[in-house]
N, C-alpha and C. Protein backbone atom coordinates (compact mmCIF):
# COMPACT_ATOMS: atom_id res chain seq x y z
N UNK A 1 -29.34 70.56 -18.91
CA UNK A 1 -30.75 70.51 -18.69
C UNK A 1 -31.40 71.87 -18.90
N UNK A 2 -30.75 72.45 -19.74
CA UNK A 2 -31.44 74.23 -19.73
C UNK A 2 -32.55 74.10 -20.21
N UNK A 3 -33.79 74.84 -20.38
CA UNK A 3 -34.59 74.41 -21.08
C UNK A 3 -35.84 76.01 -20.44
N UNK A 4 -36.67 76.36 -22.03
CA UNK A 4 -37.19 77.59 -21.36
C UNK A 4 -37.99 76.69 -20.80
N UNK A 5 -38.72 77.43 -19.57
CA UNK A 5 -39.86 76.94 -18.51
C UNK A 5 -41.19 77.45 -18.81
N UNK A 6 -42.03 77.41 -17.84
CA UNK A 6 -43.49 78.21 -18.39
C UNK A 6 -44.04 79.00 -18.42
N UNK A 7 -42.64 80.10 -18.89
CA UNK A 7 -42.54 81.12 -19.85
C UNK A 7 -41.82 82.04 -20.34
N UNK A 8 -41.71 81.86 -21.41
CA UNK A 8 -40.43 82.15 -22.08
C UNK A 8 -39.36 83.10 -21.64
N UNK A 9 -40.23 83.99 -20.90
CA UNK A 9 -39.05 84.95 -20.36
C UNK A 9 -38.39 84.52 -19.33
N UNK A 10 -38.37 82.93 -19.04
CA UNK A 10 -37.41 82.12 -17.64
C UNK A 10 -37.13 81.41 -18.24
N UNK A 11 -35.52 81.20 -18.05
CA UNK A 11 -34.97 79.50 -18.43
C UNK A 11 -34.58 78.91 -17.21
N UNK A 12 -34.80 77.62 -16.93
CA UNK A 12 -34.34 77.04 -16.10
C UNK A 12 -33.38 76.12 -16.44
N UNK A 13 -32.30 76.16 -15.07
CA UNK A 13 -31.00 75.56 -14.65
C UNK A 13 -30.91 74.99 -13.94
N UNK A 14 -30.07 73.76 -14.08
CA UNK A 14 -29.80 73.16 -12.52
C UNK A 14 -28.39 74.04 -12.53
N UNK A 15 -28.16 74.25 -10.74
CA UNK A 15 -27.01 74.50 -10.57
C UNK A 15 -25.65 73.93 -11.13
N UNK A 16 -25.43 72.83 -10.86
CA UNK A 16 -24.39 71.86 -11.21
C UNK A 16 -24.25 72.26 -12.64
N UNK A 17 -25.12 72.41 -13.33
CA UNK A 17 -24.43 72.81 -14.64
C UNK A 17 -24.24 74.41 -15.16
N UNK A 18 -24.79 75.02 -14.30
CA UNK A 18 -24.49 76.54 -14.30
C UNK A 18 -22.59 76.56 -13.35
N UNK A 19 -22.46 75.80 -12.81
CA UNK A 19 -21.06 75.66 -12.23
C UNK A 19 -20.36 75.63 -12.80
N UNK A 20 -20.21 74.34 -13.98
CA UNK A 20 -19.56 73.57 -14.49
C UNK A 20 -19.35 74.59 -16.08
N UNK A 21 -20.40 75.78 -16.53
CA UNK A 21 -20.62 76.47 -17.17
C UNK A 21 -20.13 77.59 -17.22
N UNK A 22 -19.95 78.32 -16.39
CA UNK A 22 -19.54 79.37 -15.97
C UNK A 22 -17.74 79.96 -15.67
N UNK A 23 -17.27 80.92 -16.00
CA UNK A 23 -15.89 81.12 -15.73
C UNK A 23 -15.20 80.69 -14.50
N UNK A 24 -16.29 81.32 -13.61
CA UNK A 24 -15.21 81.29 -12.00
C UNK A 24 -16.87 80.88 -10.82
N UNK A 25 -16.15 80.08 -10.10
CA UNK A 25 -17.43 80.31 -8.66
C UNK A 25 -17.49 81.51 -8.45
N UNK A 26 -16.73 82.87 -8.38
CA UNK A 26 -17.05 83.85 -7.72
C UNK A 26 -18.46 84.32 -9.14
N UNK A 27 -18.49 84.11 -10.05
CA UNK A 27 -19.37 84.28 -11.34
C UNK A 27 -21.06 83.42 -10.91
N UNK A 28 -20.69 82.64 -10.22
CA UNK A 28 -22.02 81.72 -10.04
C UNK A 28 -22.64 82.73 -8.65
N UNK A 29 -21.88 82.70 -7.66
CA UNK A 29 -21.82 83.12 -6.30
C UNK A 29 -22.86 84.51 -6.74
N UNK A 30 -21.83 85.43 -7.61
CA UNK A 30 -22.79 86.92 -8.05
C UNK A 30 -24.31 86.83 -8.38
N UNK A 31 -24.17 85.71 -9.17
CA UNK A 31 -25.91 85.02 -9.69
C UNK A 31 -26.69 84.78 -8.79
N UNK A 32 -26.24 83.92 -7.83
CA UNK A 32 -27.34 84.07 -6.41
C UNK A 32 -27.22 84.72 -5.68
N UNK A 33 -26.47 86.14 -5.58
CA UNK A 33 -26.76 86.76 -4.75
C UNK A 33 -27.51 87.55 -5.52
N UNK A 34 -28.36 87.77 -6.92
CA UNK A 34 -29.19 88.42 -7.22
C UNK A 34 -30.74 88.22 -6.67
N UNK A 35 -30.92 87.03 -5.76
CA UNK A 35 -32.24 86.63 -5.17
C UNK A 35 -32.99 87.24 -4.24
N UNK A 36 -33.37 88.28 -4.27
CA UNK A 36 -33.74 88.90 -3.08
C UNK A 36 -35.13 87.83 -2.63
N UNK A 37 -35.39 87.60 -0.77
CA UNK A 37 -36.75 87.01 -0.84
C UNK A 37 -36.63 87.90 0.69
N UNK A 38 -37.38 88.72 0.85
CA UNK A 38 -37.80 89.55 2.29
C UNK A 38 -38.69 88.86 3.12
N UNK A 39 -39.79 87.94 2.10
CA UNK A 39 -41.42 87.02 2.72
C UNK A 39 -40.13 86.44 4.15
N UNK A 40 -39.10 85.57 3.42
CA UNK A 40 -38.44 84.30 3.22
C UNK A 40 -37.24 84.27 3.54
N UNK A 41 -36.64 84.82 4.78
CA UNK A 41 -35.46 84.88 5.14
C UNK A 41 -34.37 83.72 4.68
N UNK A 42 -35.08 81.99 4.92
CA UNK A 42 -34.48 81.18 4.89
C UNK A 42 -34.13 80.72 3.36
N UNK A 43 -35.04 81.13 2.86
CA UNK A 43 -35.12 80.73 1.12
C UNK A 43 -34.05 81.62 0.71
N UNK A 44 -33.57 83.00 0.99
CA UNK A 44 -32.49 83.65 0.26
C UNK A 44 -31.04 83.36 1.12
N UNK A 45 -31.01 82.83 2.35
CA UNK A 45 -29.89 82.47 3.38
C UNK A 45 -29.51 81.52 2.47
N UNK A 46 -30.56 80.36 2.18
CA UNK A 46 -30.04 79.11 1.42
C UNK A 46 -29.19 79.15 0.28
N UNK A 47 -30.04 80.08 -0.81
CA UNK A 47 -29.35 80.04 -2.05
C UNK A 47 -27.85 80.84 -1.92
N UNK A 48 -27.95 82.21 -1.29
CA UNK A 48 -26.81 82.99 -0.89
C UNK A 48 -25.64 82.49 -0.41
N UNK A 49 -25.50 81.37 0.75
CA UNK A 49 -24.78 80.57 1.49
C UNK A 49 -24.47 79.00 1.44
N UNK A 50 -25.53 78.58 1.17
CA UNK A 50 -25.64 76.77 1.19
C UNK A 50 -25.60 76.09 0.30
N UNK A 51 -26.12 76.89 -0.94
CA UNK A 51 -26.71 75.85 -2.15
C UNK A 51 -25.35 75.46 -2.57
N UNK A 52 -24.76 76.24 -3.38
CA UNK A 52 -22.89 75.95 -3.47
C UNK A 52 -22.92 74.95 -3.01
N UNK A 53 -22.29 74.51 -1.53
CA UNK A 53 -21.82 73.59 -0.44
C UNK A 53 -22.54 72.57 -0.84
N UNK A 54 -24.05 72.28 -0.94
CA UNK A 54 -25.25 71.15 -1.05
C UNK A 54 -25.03 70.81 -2.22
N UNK A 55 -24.54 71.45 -3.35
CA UNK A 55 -24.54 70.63 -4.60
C UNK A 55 -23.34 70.17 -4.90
N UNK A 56 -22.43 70.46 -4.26
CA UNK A 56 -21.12 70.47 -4.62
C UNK A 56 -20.74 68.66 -3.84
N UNK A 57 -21.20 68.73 -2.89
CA UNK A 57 -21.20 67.44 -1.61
C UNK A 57 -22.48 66.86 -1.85
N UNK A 58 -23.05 66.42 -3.01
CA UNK A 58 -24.15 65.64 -3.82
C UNK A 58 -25.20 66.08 -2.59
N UNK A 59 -25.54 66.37 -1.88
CA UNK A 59 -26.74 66.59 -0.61
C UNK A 59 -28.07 66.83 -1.55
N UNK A 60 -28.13 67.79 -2.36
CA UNK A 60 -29.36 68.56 -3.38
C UNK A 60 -28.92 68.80 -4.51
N UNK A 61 -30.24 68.96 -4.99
CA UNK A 61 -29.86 69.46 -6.53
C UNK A 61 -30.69 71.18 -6.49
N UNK A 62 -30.31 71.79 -6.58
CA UNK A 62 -31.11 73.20 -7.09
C UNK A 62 -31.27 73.42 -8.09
N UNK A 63 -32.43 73.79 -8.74
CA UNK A 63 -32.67 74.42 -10.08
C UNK A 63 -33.28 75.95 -10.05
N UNK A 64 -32.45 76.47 -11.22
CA UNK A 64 -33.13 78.12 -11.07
C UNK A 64 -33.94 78.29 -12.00
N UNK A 65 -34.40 79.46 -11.81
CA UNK A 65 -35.16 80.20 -13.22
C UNK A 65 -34.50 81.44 -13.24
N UNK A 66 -33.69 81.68 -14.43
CA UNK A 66 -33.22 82.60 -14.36
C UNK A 66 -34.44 83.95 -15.67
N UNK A 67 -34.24 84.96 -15.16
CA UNK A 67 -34.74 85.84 -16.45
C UNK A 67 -33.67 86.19 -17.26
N UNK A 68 -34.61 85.69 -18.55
CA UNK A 68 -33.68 85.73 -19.30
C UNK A 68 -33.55 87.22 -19.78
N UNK A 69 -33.95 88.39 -19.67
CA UNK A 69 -33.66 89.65 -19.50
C UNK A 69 -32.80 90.61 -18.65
N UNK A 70 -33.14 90.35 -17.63
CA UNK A 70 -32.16 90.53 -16.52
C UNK A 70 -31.18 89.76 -16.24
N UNK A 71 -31.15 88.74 -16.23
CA UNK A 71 -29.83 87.60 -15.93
C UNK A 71 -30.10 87.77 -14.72
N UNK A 72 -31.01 87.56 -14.30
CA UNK A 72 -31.31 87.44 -12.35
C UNK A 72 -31.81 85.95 -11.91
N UNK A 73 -31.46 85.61 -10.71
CA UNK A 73 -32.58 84.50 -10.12
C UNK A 73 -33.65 84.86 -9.79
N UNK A 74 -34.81 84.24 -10.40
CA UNK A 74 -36.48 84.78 -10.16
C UNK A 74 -36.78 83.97 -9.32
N UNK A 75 -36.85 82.65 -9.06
CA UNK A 75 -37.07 81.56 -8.50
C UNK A 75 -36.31 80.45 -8.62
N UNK A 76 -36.74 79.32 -7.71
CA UNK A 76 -35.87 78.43 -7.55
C UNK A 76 -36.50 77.50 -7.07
N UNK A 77 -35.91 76.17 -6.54
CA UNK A 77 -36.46 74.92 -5.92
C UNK A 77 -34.73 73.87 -5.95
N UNK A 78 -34.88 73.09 -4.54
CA UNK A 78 -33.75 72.60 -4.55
C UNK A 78 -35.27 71.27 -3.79
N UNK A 79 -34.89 70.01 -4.56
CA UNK A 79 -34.72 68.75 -4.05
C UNK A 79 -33.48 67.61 -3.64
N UNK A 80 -33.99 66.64 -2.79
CA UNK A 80 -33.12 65.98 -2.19
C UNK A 80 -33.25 64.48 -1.89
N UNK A 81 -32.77 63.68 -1.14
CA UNK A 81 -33.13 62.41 -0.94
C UNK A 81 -33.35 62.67 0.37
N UNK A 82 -34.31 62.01 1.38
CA UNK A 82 -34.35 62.82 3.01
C UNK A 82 -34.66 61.12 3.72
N UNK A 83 -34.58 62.01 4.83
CA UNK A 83 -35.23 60.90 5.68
C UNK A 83 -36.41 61.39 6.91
N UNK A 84 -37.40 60.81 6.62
CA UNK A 84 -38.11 61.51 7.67
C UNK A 84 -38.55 60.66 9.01
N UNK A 85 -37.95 61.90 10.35
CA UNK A 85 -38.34 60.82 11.57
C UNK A 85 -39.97 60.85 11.89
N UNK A 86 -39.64 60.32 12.57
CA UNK A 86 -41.21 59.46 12.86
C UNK A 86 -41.47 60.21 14.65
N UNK A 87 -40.59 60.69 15.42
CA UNK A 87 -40.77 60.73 16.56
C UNK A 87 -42.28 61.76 17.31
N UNK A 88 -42.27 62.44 16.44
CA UNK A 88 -43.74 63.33 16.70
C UNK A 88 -44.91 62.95 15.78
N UNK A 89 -45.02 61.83 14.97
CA UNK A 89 -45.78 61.30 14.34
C UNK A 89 -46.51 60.36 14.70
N UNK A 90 -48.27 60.06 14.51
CA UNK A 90 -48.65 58.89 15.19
C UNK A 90 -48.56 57.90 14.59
N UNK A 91 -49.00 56.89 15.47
CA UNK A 91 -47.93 55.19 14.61
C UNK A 91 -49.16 54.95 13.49
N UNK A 92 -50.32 55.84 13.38
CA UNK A 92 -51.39 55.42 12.15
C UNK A 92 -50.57 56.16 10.68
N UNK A 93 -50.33 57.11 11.13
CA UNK A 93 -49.48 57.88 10.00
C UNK A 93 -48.04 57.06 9.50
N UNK A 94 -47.98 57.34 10.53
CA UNK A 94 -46.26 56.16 10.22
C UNK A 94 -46.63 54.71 9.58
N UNK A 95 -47.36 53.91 9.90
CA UNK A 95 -48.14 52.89 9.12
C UNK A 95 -48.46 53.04 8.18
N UNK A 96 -49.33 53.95 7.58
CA UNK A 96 -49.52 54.65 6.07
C UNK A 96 -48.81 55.27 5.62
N UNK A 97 -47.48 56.00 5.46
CA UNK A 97 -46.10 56.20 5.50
C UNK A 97 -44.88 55.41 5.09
N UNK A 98 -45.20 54.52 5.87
CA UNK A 98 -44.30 53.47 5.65
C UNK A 98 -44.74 52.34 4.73
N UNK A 99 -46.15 52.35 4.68
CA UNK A 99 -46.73 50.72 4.05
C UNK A 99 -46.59 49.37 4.87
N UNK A 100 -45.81 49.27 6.05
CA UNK A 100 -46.37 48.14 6.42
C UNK A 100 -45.91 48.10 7.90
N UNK A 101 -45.57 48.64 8.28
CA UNK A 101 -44.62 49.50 9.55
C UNK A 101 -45.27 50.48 10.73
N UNK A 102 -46.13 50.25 12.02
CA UNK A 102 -46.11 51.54 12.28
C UNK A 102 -45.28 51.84 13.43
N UNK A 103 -44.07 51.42 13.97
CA UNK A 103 -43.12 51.57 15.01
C UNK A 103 -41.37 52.06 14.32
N UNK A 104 -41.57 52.71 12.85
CA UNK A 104 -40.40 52.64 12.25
C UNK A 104 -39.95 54.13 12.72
N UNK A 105 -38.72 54.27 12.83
CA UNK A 105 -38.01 55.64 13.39
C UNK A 105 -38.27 56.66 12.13
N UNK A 106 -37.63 55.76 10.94
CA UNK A 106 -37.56 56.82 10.02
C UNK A 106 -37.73 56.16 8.94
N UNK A 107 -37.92 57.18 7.84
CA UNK A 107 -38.68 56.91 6.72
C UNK A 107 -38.27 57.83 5.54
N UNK A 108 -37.60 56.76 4.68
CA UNK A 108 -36.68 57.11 3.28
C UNK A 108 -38.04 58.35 2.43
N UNK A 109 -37.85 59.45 1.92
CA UNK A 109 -38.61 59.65 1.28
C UNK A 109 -37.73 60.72 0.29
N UNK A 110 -38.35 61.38 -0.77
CA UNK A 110 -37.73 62.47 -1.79
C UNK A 110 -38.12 63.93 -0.88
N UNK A 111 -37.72 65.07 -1.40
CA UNK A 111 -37.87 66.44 -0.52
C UNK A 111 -38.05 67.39 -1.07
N UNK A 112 -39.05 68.39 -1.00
CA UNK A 112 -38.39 69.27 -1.69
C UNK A 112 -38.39 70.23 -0.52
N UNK A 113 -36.81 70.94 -0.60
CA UNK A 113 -36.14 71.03 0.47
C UNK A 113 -36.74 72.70 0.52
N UNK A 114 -36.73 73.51 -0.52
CA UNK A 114 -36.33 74.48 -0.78
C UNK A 114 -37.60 75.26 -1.59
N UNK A 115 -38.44 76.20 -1.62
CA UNK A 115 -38.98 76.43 -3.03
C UNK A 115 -39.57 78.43 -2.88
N UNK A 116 -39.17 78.97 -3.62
CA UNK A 116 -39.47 80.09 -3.50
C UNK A 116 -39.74 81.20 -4.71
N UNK A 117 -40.24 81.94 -4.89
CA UNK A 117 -39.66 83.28 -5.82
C UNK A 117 -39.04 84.58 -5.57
N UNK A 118 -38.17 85.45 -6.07
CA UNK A 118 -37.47 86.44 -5.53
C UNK A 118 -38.44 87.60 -5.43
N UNK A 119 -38.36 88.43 -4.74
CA UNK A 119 -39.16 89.62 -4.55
C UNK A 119 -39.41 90.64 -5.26
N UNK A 120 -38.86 90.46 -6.57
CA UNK A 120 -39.12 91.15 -7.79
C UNK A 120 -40.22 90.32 -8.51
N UNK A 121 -40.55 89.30 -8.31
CA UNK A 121 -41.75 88.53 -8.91
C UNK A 121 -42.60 88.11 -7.50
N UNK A 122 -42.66 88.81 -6.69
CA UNK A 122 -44.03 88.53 -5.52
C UNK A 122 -45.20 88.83 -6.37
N UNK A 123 -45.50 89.32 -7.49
CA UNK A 123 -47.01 89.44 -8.09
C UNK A 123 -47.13 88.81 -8.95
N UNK A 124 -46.46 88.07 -9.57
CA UNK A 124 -46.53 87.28 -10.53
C UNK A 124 -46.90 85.91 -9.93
N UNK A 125 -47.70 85.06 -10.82
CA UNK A 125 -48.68 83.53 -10.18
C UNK A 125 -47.82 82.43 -11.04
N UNK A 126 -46.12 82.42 -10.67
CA UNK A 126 -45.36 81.49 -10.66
C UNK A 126 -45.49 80.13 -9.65
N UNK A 127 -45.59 80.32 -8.68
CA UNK A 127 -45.28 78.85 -7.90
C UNK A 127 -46.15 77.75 -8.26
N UNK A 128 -46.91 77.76 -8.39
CA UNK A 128 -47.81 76.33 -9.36
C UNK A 128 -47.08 75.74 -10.32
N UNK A 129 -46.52 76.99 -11.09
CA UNK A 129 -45.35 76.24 -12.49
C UNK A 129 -44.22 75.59 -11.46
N UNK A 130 -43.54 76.27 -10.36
CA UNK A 130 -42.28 75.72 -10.31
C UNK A 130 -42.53 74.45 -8.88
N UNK A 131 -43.53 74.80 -8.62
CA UNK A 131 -43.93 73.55 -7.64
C UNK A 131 -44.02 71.80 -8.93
N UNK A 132 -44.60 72.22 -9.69
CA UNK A 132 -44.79 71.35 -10.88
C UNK A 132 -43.61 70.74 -11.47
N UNK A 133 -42.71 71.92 -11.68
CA UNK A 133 -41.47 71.36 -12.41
C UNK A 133 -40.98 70.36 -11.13
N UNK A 134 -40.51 70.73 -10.17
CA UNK A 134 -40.21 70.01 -9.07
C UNK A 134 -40.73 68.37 -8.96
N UNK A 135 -42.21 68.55 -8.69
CA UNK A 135 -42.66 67.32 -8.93
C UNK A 135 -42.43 66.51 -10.33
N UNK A 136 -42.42 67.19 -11.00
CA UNK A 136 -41.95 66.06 -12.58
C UNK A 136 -41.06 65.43 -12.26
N UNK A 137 -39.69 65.99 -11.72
CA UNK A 137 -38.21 65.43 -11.58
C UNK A 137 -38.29 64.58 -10.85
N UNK A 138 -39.35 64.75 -9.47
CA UNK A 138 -38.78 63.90 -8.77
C UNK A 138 -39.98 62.42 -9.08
N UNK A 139 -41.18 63.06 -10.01
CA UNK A 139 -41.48 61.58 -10.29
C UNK A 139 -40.73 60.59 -11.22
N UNK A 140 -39.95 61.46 -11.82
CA UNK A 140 -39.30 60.89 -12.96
C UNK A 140 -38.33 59.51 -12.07
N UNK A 141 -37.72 60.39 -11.17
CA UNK A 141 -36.94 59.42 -9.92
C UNK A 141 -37.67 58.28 -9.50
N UNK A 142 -38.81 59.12 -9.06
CA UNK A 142 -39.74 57.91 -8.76
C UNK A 142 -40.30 56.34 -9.58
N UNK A 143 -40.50 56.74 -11.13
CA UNK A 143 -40.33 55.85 -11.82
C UNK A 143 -39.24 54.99 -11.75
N UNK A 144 -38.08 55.57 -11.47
CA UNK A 144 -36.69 54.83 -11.85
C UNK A 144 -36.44 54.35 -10.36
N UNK A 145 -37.03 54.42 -8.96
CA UNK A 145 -36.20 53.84 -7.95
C UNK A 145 -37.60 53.37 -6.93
N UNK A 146 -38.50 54.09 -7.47
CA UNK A 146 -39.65 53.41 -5.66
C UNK A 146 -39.77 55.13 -5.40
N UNK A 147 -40.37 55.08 -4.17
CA UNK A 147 -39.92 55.85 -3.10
C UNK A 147 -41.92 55.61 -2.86
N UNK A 148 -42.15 56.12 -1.58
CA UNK A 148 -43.52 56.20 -0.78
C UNK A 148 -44.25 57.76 -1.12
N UNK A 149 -43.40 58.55 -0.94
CA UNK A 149 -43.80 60.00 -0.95
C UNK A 149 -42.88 61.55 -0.87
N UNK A 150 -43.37 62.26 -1.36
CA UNK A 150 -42.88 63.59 -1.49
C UNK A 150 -42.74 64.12 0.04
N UNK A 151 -41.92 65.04 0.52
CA UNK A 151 -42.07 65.64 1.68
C UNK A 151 -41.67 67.17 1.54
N UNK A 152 -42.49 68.06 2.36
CA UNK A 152 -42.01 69.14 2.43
C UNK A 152 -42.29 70.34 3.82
N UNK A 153 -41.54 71.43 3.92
CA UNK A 153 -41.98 71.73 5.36
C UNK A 153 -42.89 73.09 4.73
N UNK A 154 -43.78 73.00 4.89
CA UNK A 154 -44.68 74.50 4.74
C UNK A 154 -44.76 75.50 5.62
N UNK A 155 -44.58 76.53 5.68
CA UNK A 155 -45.02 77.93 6.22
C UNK A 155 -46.40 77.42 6.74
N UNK A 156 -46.27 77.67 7.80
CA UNK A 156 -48.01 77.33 8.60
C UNK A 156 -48.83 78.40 8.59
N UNK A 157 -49.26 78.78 7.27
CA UNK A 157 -50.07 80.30 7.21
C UNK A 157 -51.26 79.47 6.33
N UNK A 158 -52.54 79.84 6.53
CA UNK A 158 -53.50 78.40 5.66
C UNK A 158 -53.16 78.74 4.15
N UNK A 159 -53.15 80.40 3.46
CA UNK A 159 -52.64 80.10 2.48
C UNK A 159 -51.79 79.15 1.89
N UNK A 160 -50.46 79.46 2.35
CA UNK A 160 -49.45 77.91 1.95
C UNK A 160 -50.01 76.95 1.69
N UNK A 161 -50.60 76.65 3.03
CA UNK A 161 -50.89 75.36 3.10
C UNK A 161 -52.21 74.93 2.18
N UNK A 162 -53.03 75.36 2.22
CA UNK A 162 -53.82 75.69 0.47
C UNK A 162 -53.06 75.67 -0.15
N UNK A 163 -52.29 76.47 -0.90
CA UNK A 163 -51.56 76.26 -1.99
C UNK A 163 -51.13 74.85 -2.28
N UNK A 164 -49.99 74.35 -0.95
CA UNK A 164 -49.69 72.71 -1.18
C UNK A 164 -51.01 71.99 -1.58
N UNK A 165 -51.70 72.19 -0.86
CA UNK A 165 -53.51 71.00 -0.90
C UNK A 165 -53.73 71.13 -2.02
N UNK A 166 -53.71 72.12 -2.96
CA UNK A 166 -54.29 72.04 -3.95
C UNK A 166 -53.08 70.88 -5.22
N UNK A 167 -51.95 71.06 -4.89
CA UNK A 167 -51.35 69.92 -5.71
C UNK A 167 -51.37 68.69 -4.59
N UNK A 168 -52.15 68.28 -4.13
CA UNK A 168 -52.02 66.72 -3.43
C UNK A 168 -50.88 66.36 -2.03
N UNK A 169 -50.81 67.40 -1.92
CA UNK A 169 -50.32 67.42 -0.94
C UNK A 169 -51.25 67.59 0.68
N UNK A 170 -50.63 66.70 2.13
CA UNK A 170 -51.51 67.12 3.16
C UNK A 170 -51.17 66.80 3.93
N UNK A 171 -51.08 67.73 5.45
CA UNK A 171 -50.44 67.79 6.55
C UNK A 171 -50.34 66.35 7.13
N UNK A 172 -49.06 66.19 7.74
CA UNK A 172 -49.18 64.70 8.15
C UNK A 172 -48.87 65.20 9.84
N UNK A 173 -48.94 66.38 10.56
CA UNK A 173 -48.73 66.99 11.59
C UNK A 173 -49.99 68.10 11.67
N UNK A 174 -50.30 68.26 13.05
CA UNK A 174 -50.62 69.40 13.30
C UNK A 174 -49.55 70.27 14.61
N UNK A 175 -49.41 71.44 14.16
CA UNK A 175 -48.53 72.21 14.68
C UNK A 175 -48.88 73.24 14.99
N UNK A 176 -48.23 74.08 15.73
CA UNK A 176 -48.45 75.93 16.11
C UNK A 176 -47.02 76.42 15.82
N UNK A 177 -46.44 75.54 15.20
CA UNK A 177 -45.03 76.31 15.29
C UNK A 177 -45.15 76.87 13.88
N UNK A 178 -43.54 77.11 12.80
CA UNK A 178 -43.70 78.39 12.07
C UNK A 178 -43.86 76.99 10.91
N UNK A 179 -43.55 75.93 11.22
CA UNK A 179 -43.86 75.56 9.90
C UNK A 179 -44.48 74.02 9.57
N UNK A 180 -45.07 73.32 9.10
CA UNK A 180 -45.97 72.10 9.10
C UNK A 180 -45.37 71.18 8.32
N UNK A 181 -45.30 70.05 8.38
CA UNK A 181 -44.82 68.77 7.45
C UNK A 181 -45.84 68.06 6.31
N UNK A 182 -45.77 68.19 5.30
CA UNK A 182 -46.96 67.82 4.43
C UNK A 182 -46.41 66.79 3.21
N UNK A 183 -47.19 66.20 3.11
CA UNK A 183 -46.37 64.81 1.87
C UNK A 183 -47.55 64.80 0.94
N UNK A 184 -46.87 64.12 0.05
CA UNK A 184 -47.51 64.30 -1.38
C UNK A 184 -47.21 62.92 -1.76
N UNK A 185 -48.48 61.50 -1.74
CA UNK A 185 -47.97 60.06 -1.31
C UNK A 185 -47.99 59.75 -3.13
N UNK A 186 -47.56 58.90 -3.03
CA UNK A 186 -47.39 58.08 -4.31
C UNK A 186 -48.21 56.66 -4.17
N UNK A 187 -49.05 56.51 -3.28
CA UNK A 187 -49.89 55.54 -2.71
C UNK A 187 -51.14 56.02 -2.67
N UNK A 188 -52.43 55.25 -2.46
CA UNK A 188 -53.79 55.35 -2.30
C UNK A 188 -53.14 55.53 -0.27
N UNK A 189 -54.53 56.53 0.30
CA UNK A 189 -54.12 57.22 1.42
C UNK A 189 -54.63 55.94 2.57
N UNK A 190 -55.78 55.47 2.29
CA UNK A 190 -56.27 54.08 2.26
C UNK A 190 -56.04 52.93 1.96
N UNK A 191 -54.61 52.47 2.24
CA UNK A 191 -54.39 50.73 1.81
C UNK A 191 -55.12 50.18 2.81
């Protein structure tokens, strides 16, 4: 699936085939530990430690952008298949959520689990492209299986959360904690 992205100086990868590509895991392993993210403690823990494990045990798929100059990870995004509970949700949401349901625990949806850029590109106005690529894939899924909606956990800073709003995405929680639940429906919000 290599393919340059939106712009030429990034190609993007899914992991699984940068694995399957590559001499040795300790060769892949070196590649993500080129990610620095300081904003984003959890976004560089992930790729550094987890992603391996998650793709390897089908859980996610990660895709990078690598520069193609440096041979670094610039950014990234890992989606998934999830399930989302319902227990801090009101049963109007969960009803529109679900489509016909508002007492259901949980609720099958796609994820994107993961999405960041490394700290060598904090000035650069990437995440729109790789929020995008993300969503293509997983509508592509979407064509091929159903699903209700996108899910993702946002940084509760209004920027972020602007940022999501502006691709169709919108809080299905209100929170004070560090981070908000926001979906991106594949439905009119109004049945």
């Amino acid at each position: 699936m290599t393919r340059v992205s939106f712009d030429e100086s990034f190609s993007m990868y899914q992991l699984s085939e940068l694995i399957e590509g590559m001499p040795s895991k300790r060769k892949v392993k070196e590649l993500l530990q080129t990610f620095p993210c300081s904003r984003n403690s959890d976004l560089q823990d992930f790729l550094h430690n987890k992603a391996l494990t998650f793709e390897k045990h089908l859980r996610s798929r990660t895709y990078l952008y690598i520069d193609n100059e440096t041979k670094e990870v610039s950014a990234y995004f890992t989606i998934s298949i999830a399930t989302l509970h319902t227990d801090d949700i009101s049963s109007e949401v969960i009803k529109m959520l679900d489509g016909y349901q508002e007492n259901t625990k949980s609720i099958p949806c796609f994820l994107i689990g993961q999405l960041g850029k490394s700290d060598h590109y904090k000035n650069k106005k990437i995440g729109a492209f790789i929020l995008e690529d993300s969503i293509e894939i997983i509508d592509n899924l979407h064509n091929a299986v159903g699903g209700r909606f996108i899910l993702l956990d946002a940084i509760n800073i209004n920027e972020v959360i602007s940022f999501y709003e502006d691709s169709l995405f919108f809080p299905i929680e209100t929170s004070n904690t560090e981070s908000i639940k926001m979906i991106r429906p594949y439905f009119e919000e109004l049945e």
